[in-house]
C-alpha atoms as a PDB file:
ATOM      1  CA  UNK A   1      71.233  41.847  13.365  1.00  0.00           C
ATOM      2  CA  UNK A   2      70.963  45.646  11.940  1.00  0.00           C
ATOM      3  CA  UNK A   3      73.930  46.845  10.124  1.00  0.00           C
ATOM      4  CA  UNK A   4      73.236  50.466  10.621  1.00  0.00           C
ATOM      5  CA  UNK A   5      74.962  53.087   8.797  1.00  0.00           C
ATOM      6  CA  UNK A   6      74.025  56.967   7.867  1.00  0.00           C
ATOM      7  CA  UNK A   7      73.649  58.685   4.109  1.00  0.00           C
ATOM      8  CA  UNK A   8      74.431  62.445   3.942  1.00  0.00           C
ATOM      9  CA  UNK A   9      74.140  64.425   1.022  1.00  0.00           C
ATOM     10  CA  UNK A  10      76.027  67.905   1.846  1.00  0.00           C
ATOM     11  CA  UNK A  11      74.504  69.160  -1.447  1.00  0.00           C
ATOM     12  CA  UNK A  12      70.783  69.576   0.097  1.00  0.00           C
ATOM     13  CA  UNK A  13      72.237  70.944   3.421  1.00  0.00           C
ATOM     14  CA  UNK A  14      70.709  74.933   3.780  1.00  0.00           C
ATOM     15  CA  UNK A  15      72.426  75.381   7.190  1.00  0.00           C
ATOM     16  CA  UNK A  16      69.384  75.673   9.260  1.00  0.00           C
ATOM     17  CA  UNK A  17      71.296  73.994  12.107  1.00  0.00           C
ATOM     18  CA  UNK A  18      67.840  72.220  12.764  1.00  0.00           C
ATOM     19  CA  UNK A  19      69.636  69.085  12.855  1.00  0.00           C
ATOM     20  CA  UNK A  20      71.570  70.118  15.912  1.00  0.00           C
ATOM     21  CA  UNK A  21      69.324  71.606  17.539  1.00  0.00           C
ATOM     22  CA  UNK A  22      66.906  68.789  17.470  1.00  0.00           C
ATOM     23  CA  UNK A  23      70.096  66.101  18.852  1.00  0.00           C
ATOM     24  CA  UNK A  24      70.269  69.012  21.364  1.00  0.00           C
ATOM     25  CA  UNK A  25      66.830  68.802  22.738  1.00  0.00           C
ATOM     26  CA  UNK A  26      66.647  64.875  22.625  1.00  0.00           C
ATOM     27  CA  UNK A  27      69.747  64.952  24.646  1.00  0.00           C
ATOM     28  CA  UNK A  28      68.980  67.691  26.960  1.00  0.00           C
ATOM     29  CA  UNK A  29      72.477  68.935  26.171  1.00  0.00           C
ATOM     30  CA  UNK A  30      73.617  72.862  26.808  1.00  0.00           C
ATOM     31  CA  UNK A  31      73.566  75.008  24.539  1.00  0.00           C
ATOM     32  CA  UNK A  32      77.305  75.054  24.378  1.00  0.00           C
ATOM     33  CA  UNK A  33      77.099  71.379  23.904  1.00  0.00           C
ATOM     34  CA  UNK A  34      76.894  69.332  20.294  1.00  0.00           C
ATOM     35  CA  UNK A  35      76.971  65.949  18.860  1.00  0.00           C
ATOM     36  CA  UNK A  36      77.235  67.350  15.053  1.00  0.00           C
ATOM     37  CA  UNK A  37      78.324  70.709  13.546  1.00  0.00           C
ATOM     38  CA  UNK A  38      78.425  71.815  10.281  1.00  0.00           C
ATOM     39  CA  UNK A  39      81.296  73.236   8.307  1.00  0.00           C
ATOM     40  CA  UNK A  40      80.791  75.490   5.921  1.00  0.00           C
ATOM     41  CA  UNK A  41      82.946  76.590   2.817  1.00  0.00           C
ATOM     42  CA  UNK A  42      82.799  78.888   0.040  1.00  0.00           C
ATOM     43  CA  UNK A  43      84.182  77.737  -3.385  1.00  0.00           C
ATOM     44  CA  UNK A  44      84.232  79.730  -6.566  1.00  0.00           C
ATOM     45  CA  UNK A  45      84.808  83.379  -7.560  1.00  0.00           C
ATOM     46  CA  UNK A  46      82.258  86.194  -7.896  1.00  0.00           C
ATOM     47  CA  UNK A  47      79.616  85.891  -9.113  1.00  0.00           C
ATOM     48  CA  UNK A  48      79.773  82.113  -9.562  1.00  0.00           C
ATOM     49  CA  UNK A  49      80.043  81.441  -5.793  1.00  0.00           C
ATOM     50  CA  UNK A  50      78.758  78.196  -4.251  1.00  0.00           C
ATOM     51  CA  UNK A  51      78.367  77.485  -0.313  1.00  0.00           C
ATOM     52  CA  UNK A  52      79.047  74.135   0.733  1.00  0.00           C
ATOM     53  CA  UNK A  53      78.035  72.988   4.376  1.00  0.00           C
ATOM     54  CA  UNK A  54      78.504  69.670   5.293  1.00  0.00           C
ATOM     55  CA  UNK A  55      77.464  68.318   8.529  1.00  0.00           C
ATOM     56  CA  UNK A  56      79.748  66.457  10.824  1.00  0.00           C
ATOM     57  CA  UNK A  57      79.251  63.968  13.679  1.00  0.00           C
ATOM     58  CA  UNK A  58      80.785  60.853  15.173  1.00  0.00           C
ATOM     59  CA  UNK A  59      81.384  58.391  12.291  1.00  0.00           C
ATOM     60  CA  UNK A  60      80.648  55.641  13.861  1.00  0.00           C
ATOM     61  CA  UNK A  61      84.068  53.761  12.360  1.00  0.00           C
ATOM     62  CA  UNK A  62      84.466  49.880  11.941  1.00  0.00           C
ATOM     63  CA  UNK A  63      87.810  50.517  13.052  1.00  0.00           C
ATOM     64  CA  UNK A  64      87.336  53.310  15.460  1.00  0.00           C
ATOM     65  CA  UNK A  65      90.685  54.570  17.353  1.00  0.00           C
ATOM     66  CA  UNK A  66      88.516  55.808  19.982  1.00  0.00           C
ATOM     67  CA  UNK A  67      88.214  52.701  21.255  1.00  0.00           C
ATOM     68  CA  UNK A  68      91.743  50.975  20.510  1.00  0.00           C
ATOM     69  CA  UNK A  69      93.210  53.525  23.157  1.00  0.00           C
ATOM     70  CA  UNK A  70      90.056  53.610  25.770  1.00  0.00           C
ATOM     71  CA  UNK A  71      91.684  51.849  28.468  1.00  0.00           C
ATOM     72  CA  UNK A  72      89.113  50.988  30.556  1.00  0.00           C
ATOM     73  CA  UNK A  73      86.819  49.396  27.419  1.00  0.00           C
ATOM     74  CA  UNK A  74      84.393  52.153  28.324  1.00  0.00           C
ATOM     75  CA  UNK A  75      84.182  52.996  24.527  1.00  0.00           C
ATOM     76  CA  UNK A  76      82.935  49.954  22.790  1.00  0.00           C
ATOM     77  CA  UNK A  77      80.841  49.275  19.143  1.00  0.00           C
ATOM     78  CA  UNK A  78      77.288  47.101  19.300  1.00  0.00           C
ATOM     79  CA  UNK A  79      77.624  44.301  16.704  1.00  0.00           C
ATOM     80  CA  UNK A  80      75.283  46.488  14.742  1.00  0.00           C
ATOM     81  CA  UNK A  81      78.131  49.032  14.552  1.00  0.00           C
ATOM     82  CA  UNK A  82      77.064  51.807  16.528  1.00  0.00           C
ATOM     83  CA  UNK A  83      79.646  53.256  18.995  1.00  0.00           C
ATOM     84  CA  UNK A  84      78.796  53.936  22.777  1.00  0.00           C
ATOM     85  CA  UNK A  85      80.444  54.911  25.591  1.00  0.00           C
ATOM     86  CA  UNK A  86      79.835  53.315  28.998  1.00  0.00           C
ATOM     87  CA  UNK A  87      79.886  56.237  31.599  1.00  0.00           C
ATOM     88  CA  UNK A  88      80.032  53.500  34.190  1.00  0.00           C
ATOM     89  CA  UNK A  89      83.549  52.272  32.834  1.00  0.00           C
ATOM     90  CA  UNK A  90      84.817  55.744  31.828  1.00  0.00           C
ATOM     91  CA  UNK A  91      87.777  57.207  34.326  1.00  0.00           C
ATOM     92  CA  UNK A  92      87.548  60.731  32.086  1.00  0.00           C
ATOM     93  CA  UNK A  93      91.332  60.509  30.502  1.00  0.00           C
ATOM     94  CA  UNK A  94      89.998  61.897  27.539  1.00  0.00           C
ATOM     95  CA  UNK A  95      92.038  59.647  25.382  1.00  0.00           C
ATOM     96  CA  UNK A  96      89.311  59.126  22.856  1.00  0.00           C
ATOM     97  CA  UNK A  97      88.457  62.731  22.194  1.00  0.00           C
ATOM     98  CA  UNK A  98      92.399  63.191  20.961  1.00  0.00           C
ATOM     99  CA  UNK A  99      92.281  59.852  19.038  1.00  0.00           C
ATOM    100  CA  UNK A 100      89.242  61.090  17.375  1.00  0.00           C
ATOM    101  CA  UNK A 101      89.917  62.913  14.207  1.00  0.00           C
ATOM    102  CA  UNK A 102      86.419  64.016  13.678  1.00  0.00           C
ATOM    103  CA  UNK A 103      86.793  66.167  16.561  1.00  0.00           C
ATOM    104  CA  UNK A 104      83.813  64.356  17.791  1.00  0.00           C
ATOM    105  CA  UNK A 105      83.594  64.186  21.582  1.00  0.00           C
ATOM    106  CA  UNK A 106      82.338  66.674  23.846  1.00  0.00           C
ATOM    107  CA  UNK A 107      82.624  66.728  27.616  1.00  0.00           C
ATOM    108  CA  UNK A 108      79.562  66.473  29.900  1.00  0.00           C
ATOM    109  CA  UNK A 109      78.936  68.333  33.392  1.00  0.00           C
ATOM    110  CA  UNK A 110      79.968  64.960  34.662  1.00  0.00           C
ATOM    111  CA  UNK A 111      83.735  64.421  33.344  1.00  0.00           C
ATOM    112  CA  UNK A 112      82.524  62.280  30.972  1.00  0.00           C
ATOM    113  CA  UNK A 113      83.204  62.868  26.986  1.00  0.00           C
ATOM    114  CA  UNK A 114      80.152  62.459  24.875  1.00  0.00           C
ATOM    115  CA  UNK A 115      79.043  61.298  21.075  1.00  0.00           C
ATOM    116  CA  UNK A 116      76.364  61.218  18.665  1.00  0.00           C
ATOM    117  CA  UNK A 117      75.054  57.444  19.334  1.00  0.00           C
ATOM    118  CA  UNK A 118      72.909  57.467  16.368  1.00  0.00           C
ATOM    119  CA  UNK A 119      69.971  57.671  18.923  1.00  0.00           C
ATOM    120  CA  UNK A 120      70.969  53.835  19.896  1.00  0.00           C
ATOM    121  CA  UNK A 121      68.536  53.887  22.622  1.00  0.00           C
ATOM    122  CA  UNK A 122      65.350  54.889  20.186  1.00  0.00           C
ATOM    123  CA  UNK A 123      66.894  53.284  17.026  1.00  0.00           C
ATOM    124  CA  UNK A 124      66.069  49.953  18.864  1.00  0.00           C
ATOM    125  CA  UNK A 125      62.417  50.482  19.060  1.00  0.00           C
ATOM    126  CA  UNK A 126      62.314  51.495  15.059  1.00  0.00           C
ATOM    127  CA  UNK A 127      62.309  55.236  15.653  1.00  0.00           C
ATOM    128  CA  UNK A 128      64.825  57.351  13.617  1.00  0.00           C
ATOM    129  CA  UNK A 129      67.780  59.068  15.130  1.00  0.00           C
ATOM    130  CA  UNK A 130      66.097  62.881  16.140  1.00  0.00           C
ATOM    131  CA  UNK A 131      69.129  64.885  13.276  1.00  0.00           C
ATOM    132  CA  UNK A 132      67.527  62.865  10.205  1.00  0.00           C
ATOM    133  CA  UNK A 133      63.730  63.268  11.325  1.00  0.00           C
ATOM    134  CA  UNK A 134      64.117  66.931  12.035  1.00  0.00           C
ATOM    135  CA  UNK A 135      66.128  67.759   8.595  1.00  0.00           C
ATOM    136  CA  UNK A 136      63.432  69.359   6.179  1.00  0.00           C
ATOM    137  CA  UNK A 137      65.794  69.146   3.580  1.00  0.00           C
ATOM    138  CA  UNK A 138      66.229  65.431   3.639  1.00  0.00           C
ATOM    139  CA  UNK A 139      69.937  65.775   3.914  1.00  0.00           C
ATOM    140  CA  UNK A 140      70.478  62.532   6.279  1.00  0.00           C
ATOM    141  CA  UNK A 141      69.171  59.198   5.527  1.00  0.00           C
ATOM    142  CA  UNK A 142      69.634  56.752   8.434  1.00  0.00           C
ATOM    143  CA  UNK A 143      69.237  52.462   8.034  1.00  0.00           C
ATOM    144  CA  UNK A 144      70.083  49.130   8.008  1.00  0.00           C
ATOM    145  CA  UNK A 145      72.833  48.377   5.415  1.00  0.00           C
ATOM    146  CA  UNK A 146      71.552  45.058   5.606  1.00  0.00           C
ATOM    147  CA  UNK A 147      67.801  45.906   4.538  1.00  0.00           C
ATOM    148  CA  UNK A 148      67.885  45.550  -0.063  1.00  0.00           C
ATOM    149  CA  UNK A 149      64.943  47.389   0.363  1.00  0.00           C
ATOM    150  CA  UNK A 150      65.255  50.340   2.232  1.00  0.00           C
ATOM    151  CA  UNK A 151      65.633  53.891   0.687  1.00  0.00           C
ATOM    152  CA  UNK A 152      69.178  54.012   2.311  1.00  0.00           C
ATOM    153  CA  UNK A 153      70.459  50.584   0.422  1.00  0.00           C
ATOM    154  CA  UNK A 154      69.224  52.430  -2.831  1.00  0.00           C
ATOM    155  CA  UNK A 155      71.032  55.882  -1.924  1.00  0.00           C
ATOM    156  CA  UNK A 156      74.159  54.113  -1.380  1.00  0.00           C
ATOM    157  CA  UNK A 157      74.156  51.826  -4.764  1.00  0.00           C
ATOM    158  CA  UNK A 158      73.128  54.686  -6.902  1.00  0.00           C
ATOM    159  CA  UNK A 159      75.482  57.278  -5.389  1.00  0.00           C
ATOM    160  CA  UNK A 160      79.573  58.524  -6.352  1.00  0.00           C
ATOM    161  CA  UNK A 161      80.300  58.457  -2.457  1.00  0.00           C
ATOM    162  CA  UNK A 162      83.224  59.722  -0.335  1.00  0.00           C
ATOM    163  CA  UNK A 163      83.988  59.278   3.691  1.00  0.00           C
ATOM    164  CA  UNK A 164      85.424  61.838   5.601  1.00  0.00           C
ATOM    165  CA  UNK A 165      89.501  61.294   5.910  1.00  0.00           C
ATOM    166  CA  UNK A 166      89.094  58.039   4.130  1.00  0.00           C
ATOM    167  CA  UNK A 167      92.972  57.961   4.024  1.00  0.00           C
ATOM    168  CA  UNK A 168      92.914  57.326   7.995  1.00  0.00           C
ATOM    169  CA  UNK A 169      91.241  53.738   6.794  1.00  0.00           C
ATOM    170  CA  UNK A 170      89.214  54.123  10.171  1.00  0.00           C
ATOM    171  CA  UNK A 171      86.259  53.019   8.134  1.00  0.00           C
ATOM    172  CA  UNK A 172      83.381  55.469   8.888  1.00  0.00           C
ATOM    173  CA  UNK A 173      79.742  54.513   8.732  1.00  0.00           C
ATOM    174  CA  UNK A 174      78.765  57.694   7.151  1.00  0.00           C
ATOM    175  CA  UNK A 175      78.600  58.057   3.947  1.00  0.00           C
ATOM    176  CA  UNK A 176      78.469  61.213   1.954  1.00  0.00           C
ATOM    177  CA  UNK A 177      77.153  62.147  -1.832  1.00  0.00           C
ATOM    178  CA  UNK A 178      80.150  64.336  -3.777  1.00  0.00           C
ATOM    179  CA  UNK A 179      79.511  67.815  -3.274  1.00  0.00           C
ATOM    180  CA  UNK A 180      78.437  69.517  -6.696  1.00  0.00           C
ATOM    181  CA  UNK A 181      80.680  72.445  -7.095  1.00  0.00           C
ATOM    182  CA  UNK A 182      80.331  75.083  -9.448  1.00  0.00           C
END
């Protein structure tokens, strides 16, 4: 079984949104509607300023409190770690979007609140999720943890790496490169 986790280096990210925009298209989601932003920040003083964007998403966590307080079991994780959301099971309490501390969840025209899913449905079939194809910039690298030889594997073993709010110990599956600062 596929262990799948995502690389993203915020250092290599230009902004371009195209990452978005492609997740938007895939999903046939409004405008108004997104599975991953990007946060941007400025560091430094003039002239030595630096912009930092780093993109954001559902992180996918081993321990995700999404689900602990779902209490229909609507929000569930694949054994290959991925985290769905049965809209069959969901009664639209909207419990997971304020257990979230990404801020990850977005409501649909149905009731229903919404993820990234790491394109679970074309992930299957070997494709890649539609963010880390799109990206010309090579910011996101998508795989199975599992796989010694994958380009991923070798991006996470050679790599000072942080999570986003590691001190919540909800163990994300993204995992992001140290932002180079000035």
């Amino acid at each position: 079984m596929a262990d799948y986790v995502m690389f993203i280096d915020p250092n290599r990210c230009t902004g371009c949104n195209a990452c978005r925009i492609a997740c938007q298209t895939q999903w046939g989601l409004a405008p108004t509607l997104k599975f991953n932003s990007l946060i941007e920040q400025e560091t430094g003083k003039y002239p030595k300023v630096q912009r930092l964007i780093t993109p954001v998403q559902c992180q996918h966590c081993d321990d995700a409190p999404c689900q602990k307080v779902c209490p229909t079991g609507a929000t569930y994780k694949r054994e290959d770690g991925i985290v769905l959301i049965d809209a069959q099971k969901c009664i639209g309490c909207k419990y997971c979007m304020v257990a979230c501390p990404y801020n990850a969840r977005v409501i649909n025209e149905h009731g229903v609140p919404e993820k990234c899913r790491f394109c679970a449905e074309y992930v299957v079939n070997g494709e890649t999720p539609a963010c880390v194809s799109t990206c010309m910039n090579d910011v996101r690298v998508f795989g199975d943890l599992d796989d010694p030889g994958s380009t991923l594997h070798e991006l996470l073993k050679n790599q000072d790496l942080i999570q986003l709010r590691a001190d919540l110990q909800t163990k994300p599956r993204i995992y992001y490169a140290k932002s180079k600062r000035i």
